[in-house]
Protein backbone atom coordinates (compact mmCIF):
# COMPACT_ATOMS: atom_id res chain seq x y z
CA UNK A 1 0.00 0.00 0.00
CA UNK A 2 1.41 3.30 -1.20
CA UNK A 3 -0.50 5.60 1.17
CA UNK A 4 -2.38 5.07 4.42
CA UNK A 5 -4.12 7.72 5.94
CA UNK A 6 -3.92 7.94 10.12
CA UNK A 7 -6.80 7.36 11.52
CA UNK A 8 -7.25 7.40 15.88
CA UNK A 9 -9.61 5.78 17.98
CA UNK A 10 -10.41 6.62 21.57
CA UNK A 11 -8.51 4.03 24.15
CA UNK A 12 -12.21 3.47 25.34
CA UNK A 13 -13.03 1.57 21.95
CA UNK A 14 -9.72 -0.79 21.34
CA UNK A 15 -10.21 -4.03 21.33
CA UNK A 16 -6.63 -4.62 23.30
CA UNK A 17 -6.63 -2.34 26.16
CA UNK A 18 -6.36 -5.04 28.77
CA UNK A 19 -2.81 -5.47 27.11
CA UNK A 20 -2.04 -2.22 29.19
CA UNK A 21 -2.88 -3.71 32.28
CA UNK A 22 -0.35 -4.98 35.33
CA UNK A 23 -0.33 -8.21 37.16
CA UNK A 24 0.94 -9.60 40.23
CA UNK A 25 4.75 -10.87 41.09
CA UNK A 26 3.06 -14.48 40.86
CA UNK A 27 1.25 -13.89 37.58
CA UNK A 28 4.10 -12.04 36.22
CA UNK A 29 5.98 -15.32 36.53
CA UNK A 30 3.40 -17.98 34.91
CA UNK A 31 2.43 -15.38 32.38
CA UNK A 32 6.62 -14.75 31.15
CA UNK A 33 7.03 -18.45 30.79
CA UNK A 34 3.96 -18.67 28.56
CA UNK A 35 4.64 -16.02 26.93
CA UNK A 36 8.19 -17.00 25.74
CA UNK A 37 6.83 -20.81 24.56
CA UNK A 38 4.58 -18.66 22.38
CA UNK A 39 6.22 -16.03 20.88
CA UNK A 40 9.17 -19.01 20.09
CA UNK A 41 6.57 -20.83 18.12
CA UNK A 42 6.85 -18.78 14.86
CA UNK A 43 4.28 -20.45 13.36
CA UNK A 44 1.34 -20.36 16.22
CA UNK A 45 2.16 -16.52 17.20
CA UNK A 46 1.67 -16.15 12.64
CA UNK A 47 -2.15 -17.32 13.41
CA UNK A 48 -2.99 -15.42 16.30
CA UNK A 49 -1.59 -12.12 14.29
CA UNK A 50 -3.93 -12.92 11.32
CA UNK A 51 -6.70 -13.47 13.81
CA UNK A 52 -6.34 -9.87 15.89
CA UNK A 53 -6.94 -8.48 12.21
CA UNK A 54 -10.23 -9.96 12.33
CA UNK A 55 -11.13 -9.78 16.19
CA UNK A 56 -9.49 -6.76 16.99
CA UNK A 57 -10.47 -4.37 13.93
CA UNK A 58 -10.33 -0.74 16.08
CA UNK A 59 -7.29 -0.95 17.54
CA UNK A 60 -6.08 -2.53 14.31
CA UNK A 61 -7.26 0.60 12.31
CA UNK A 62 -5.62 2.90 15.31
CA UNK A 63 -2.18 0.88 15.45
CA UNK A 64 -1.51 -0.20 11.61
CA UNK A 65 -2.53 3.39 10.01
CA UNK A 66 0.50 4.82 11.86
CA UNK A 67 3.43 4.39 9.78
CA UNK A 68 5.64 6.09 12.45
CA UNK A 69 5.44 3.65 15.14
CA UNK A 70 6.80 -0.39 14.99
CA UNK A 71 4.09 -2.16 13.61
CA UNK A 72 5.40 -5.10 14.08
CA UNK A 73 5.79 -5.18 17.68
CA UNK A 74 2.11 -4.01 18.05
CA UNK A 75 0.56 -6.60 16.46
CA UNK A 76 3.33 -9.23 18.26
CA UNK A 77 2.03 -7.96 21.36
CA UNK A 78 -1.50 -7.76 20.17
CA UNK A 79 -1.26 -11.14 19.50
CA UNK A 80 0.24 -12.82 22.52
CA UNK A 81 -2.58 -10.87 24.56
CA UNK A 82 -4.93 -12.39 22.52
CA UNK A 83 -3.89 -15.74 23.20
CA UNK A 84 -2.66 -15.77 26.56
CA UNK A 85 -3.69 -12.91 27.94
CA UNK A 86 -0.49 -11.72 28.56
CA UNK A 87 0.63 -7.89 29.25
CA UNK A 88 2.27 -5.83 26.72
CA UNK A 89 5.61 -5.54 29.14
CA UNK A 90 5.51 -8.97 29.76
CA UNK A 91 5.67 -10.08 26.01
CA UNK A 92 8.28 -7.08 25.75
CA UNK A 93 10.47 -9.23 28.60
CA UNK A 94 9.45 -12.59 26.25
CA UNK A 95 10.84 -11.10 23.45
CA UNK A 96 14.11 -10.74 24.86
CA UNK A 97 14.40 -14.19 25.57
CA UNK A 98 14.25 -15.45 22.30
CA UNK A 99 17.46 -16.24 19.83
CA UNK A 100 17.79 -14.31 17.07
CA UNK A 101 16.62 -17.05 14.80
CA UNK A 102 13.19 -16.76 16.64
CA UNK A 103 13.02 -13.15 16.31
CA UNK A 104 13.62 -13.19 12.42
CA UNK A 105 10.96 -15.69 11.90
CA UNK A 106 8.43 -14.03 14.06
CA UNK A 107 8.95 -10.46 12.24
CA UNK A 108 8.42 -12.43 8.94
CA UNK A 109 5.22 -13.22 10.34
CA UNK A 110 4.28 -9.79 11.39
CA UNK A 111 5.52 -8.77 7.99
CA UNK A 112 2.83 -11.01 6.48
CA UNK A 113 0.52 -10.07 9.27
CA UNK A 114 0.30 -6.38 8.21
CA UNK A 115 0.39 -6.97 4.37
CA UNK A 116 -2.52 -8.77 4.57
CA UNK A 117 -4.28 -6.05 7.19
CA UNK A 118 -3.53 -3.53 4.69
CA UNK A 119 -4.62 -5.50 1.03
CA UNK A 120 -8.04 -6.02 3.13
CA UNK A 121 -8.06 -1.97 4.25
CA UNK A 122 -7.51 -0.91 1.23
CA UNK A 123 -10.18 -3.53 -0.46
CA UNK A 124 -12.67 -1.87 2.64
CA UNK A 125 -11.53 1.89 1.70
CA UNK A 126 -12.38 0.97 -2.43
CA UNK A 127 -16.31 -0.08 -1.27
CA UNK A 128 -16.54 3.01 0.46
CA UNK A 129 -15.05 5.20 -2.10
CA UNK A 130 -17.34 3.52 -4.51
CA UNK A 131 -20.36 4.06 -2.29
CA UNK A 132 -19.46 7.76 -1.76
CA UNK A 133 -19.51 7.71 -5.78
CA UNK A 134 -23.08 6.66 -5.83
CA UNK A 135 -24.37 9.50 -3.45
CA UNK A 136 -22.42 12.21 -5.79
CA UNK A 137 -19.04 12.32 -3.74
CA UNK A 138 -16.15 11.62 -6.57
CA UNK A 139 -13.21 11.77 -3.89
CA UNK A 140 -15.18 11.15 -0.66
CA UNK A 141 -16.63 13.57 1.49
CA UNK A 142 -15.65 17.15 1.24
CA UNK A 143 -13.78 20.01 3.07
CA UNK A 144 -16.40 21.93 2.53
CA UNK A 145 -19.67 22.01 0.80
CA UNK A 146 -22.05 24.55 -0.68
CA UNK A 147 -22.99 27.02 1.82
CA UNK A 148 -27.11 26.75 1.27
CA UNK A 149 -26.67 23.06 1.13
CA UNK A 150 -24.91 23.20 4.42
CA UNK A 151 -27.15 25.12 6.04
CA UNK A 152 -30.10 22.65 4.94
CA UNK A 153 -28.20 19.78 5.96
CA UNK A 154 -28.33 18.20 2.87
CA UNK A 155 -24.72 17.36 2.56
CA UNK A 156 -21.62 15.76 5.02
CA UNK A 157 -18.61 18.14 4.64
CA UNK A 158 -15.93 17.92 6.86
CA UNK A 159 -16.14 21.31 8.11
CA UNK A 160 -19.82 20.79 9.33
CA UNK A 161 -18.33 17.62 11.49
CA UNK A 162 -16.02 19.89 13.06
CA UNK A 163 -18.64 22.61 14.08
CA UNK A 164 -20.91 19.60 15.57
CA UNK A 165 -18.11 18.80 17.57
CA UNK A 166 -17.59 22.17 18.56
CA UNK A 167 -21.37 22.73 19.63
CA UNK A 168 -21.03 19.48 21.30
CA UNK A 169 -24.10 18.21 19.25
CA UNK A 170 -24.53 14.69 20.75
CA UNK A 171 -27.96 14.28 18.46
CA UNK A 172 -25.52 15.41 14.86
CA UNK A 173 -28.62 17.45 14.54
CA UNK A 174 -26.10 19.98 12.50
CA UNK A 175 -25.74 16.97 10.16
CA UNK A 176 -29.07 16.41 9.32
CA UNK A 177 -29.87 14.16 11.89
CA UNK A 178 -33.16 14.25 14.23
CA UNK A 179 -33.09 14.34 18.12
CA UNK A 180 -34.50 11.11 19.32
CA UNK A 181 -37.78 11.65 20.89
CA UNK A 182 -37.75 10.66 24.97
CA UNK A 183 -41.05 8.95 25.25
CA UNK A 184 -40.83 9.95 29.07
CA UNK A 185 -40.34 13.96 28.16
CA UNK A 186 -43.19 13.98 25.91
CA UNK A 187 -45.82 11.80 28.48
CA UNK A 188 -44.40 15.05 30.69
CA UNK A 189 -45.13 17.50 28.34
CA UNK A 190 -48.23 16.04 27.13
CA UNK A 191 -49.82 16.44 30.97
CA UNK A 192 -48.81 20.29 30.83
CA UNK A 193 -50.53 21.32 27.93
CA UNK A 194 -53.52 19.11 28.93
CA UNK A 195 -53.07 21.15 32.63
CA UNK A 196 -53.07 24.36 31.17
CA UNK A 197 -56.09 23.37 28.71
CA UNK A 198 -54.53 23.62 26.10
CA UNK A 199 -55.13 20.18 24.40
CA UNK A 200 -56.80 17.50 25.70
CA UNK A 201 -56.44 14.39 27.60
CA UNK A 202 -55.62 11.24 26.05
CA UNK A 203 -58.29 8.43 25.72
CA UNK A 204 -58.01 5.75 28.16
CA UNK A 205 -57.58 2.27 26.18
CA UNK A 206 -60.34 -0.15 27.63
CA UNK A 207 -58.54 -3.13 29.28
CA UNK A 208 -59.74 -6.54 27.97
């Protein structure tokens, strides 16, 4: 893949943050031991790195778009956690222990790992593209969009995405969307107007 754009995800949403966690002296032990019998077995550590492309898509997305950081270990350490359960430090502390035969035949893996993450991203990035096409959007969504169509909300733009965010507009009601009615306010609201007489009360249903 020639370009990747950088996408981030909030820590709340990926799939591995229990990797970040700490563990007991006792753990710590058990869980090193595993972890070096894994990450020396070239060939298992391969399939669990193809399978946190699948299972852990987010923090795939958030890890694998950044072209600045080692991709390699991530998705090493990705997938030890995913089999074992094993901390990020503590597969750090595995990796150390391994000869440097081990090492080279585990980064082939990754290698193989992350060109197959990407030929599927950009596969997934292609739909959409095409998708975009169909609702009028050549090169995906835009900057910035007519001003009148903006202010209908007839059309995504990038800049309108960043104003929601700025209004803090949970409901994307700048977007176009429509605040959810609360079935609770409007049984409230409902007993007002019927207070104040200004509609009137609802029918009671007849109970069979």
């Amino acid at each position: 893949m020639n370009y990747i754009k950088r996408i981030w995800h909030s820590f709340h949403h990926w799939e591995d943050i229990g990797m970040w966690r700490d563990v007991t002296k006792e753990e710590k032990t058990q869980l090193l031991n595993i972890a070096i019998e894994f990450t020396g077995n070239h060939l298992l550590y391969g399939e669990n790195m193809l399978k946190v492309i699948d299972e852990f898509p987010i923090a795939a997305e958030h890890n694998l778009t950044d072209l600045g950081m080692n991709r390699r270990a991530w998705i090493g350490h990705a997938a030890c956690y995913l089999a074992t359960g094993c901390p990020e430090y503590i597969t750090r502390a595995a990796w150390s222990q391994l000869t440097d035969e081990q090492r080279e035949l585990a980064n082939r893996q990754a290698d193989n790992a992350i060109a197959s993450w990407e030929d599927k991203y950009a596969k997934k990035n292609k739909e959409l593209d095409k998708e975009m096409e169909g609702r009028g959007y050549s090169n995906g969504i835009p900057d910035e969009a007519p001003p009148r169509l903006e202010a209908l909300c007839k059309v995504p733009s990038y800049r309108m995405i960043c104003i929601a965010i700025m209004k803090n507009d949970a409901h994307l009601e700048t977007l176009g969307y429509s605040r959810q009615k609360c079935t609770a306010y409007m049984d409230i609201k409902h007993e007002e107007l019927v207070r104040k007489g200004k509609i009137e009360p609802r029918k009671q249903r007849r109970l069979l």
